[in-house]
C-alpha atoms as a PDB file:
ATOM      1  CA  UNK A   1      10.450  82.588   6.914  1.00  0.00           C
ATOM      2  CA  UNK A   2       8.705  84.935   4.257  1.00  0.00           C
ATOM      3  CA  UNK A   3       6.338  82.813   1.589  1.00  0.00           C
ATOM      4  CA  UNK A   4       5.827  84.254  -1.618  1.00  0.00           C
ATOM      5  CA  UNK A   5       1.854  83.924  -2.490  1.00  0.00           C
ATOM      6  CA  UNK A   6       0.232  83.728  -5.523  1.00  0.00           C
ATOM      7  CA  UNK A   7      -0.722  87.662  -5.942  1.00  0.00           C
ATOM      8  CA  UNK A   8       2.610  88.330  -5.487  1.00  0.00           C
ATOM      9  CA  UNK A   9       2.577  89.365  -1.840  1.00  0.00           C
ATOM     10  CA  UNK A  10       4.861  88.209   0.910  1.00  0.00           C
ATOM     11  CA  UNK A  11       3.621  86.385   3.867  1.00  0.00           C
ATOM     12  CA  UNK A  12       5.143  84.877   6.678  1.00  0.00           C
ATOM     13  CA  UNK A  13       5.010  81.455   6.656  1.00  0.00           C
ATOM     14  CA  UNK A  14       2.051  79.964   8.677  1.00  0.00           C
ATOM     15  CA  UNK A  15       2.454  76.132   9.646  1.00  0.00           C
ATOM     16  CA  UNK A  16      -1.221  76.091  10.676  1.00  0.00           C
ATOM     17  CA  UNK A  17      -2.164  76.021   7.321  1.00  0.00           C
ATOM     18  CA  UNK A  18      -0.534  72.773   6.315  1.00  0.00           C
ATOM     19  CA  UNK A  19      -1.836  71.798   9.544  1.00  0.00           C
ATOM     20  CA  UNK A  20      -5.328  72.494   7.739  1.00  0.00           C
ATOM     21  CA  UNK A  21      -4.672  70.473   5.044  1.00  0.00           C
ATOM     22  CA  UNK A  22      -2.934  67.566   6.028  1.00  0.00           C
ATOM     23  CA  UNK A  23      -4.761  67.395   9.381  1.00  0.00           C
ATOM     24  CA  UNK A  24      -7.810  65.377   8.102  1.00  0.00           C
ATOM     25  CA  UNK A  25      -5.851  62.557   5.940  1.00  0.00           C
ATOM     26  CA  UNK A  26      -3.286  61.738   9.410  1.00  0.00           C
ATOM     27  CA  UNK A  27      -2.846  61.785  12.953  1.00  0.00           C
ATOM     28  CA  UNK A  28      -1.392  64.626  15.023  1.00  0.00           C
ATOM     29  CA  UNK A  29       1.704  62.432  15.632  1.00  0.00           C
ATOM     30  CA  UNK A  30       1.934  62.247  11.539  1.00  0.00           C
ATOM     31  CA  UNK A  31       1.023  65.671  11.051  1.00  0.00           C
ATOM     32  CA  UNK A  32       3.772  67.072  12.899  1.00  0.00           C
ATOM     33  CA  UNK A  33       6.371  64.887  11.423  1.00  0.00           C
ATOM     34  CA  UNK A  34       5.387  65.987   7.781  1.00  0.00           C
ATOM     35  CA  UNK A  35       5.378  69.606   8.679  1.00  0.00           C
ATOM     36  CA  UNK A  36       8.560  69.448  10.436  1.00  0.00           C
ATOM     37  CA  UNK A  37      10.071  67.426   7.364  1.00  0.00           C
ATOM     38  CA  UNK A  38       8.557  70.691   5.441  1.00  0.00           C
ATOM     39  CA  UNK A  39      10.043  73.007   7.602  1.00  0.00           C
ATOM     40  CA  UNK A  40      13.267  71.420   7.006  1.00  0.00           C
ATOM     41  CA  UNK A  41      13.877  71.141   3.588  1.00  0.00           C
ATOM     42  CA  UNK A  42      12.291  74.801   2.720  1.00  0.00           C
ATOM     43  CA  UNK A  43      15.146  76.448   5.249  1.00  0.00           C
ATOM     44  CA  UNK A  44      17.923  74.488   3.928  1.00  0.00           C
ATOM     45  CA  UNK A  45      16.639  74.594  -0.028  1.00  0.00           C
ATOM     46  CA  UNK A  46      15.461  78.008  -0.145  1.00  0.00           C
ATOM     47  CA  UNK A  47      18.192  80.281   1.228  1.00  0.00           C
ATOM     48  CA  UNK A  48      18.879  82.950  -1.552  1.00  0.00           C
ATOM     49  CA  UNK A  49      15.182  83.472  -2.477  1.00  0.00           C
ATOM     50  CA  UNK A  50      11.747  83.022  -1.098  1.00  0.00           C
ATOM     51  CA  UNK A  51       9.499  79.690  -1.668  1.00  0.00           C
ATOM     52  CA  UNK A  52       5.911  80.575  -3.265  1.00  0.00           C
ATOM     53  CA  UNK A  53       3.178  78.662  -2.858  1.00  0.00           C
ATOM     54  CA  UNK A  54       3.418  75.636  -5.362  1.00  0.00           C
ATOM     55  CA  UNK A  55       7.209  74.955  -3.899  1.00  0.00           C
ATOM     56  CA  UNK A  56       5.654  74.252  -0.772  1.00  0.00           C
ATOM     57  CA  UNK A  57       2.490  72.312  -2.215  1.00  0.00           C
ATOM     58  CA  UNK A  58       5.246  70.285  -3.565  1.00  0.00           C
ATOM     59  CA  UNK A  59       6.711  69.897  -0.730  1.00  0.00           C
ATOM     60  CA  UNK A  60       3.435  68.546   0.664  1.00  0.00           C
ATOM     61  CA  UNK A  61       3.039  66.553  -1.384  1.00  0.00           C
ATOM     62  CA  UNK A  62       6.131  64.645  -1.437  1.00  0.00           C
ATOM     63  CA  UNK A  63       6.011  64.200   2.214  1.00  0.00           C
ATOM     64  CA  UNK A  64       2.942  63.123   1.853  1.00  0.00           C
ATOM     65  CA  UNK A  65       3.366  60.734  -0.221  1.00  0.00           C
ATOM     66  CA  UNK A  66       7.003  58.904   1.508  1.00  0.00           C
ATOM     67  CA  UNK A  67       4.991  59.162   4.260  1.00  0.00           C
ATOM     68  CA  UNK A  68       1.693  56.984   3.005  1.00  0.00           C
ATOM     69  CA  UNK A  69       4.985  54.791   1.520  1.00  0.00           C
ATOM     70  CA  UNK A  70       6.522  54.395   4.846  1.00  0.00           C
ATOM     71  CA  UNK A  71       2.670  53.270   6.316  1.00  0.00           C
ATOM     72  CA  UNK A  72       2.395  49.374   7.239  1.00  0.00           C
ATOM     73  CA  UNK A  73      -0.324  47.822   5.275  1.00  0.00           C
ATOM     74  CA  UNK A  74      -3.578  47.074   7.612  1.00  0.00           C
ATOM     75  CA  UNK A  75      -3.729  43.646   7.915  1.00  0.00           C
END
């Protein structure tokens, strides 16, 4: 999948760098799921044009947060 940046240039899409920025707020386990979630939703949603950069901080985002809502409280 080809990522529009924010210069303008096209990239292919590199999971390792929402590995980067996720990595240090969840486990591996979590991690994984979030991207994969990502991954999911950007190749059904974006099909006649290319996702840039804020689509998939969005994206990010949103995972991010149903997945801290999904957490069980620490007792």
């Amino acid at each position: 999948m080809v990522v529009v940046k924010k210069d303008g240039r096209l990239q292919e899409f590199d999971d390792s760098k929402l590995l980067k920025s996720i990595g240090s707020k969840y486990k591996a386990v979590e991690c994984v799921n979030i991207i994969s979630q990502i991954k999911k939703e950007l190749n059904t949603r974006f099909i006649e044009f290319y996702p840039n950069t804020d689509n998939i901080q969005d994206l990010v985002e949103k995972y991010m947060l149903l997945n801290k809502k999904n957490e069980l409280p620490d007792s």
